[in-house]
Protein backbone atom coordinates (compact mmCIF):
# COMPACT_ATOMS: atom_id res chain seq x y z
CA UNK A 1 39.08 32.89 -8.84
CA UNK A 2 42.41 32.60 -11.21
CA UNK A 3 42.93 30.42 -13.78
CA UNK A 4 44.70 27.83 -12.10
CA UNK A 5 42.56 27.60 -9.70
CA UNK A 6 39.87 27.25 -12.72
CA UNK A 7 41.66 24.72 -14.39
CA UNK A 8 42.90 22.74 -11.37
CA UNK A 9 39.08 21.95 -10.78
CA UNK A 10 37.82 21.41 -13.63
CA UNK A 11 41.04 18.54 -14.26
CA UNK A 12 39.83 16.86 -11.11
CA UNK A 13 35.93 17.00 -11.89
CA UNK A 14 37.19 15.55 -15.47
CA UNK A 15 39.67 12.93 -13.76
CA UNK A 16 36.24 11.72 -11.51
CA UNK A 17 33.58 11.78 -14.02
CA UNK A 18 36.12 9.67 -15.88
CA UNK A 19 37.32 7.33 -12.85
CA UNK A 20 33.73 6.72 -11.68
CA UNK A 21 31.80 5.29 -14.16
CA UNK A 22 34.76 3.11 -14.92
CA UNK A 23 34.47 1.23 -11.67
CA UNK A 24 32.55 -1.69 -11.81
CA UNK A 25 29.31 -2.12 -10.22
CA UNK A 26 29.29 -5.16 -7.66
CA UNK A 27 26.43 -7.55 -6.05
CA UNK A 28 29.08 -8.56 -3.23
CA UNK A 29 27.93 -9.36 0.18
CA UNK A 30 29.32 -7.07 2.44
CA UNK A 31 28.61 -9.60 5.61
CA UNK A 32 29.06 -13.04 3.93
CA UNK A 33 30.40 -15.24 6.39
CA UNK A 34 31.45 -18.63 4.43
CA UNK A 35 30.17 -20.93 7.62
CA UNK A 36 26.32 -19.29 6.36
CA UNK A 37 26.32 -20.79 3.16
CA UNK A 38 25.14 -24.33 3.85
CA UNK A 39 22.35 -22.93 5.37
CA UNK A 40 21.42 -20.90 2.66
CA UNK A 41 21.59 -23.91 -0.38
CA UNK A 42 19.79 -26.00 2.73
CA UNK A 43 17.39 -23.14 2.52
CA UNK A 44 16.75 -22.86 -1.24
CA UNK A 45 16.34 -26.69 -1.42
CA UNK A 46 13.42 -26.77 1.52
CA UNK A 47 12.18 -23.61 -0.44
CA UNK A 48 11.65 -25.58 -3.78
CA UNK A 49 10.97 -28.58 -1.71
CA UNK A 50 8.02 -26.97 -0.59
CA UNK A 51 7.00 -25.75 -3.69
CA UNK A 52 7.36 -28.95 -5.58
CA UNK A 53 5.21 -30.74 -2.54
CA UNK A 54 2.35 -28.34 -2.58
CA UNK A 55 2.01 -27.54 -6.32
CA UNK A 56 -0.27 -30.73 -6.95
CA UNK A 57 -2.75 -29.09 -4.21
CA UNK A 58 -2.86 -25.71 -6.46
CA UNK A 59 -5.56 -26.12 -8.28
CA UNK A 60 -8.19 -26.85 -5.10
CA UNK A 61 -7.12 -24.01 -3.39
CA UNK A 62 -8.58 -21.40 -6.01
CA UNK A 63 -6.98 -18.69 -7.97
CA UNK A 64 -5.38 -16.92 -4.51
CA UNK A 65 -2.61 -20.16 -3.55
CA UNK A 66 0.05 -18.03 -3.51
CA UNK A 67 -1.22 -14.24 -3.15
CA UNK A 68 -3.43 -12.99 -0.53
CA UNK A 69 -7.18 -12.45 -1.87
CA UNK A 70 -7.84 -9.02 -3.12
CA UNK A 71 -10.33 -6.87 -0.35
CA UNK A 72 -14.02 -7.37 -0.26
CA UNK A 73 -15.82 -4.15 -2.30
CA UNK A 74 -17.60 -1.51 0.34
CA UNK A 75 -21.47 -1.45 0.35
CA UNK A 76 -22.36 1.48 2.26
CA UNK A 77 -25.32 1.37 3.80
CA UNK A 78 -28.26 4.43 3.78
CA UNK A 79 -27.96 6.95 6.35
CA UNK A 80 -30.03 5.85 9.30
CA UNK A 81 -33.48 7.46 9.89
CA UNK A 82 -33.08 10.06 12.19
CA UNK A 83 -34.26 9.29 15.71
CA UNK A 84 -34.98 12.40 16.58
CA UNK A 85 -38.61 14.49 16.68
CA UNK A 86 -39.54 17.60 15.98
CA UNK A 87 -42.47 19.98 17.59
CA UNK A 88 -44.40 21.51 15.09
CA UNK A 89 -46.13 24.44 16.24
CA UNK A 90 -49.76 24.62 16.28
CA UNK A 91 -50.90 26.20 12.93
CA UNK A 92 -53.67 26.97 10.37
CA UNK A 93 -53.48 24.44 7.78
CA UNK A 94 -54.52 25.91 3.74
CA UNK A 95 -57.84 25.51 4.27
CA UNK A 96 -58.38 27.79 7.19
CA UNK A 97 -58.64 24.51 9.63
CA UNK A 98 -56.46 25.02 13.43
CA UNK A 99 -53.89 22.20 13.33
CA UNK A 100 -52.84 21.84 17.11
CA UNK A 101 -48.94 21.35 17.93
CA UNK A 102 -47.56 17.80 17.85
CA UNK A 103 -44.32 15.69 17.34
CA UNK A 104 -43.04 14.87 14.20
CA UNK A 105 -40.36 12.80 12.44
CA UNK A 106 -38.68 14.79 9.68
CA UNK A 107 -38.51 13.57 6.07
């Protein structure tokens, strides 16, 4: 790359890090049509209507009025007893005695 070709860019990233912070930032309303804004001051006065209205009825309504009540906890339960049987095989117990074979739950 040449020189001017060095300089030339680095002029016109200058001239926009320059230009663009320089602009000023704006809240406009890109699709503000000036028939909407009755509604919207009707609007804001229904909205603190409201809140004027149902603040006396605050205070018997608990600590959740205006947010949504936080989740119930989770109790999980014990794992259920198996339903299940098992054969044990017919056996000699530890003192010499034949056990014969028979269903069993397991522990």
């Amino acid at each position: 790359m040449t020189t001017r070709k060095i300089i030339i860019l680095a002029s016109i990233g200058l001239a926009l890090f320059m230009i663009i912070p320089a602009t000023p930032a704006n809240a406009d309303c890109y699709y503000c049509n000036p028939l909407l804004f009755p509604f919207a001051v009707a609007a804001a006065a229904v909205g603190t209507a409201a809140a004027i209205v149902t603040a006396p009825f605050c205070p018997y309504c608990g600590p959740h009025y205006y947010y949504a009540p936080a989740p119930a906890p989770v109790y999980y339960s014990p794992p259920p007893y198996p339903s299940y049987r098992v054969w044990v095989r017919g056996h000699y117990n530890r003192y010499g005695a034949w056990v014969p074979g028979h269903w069993r739950h397991p522990q």
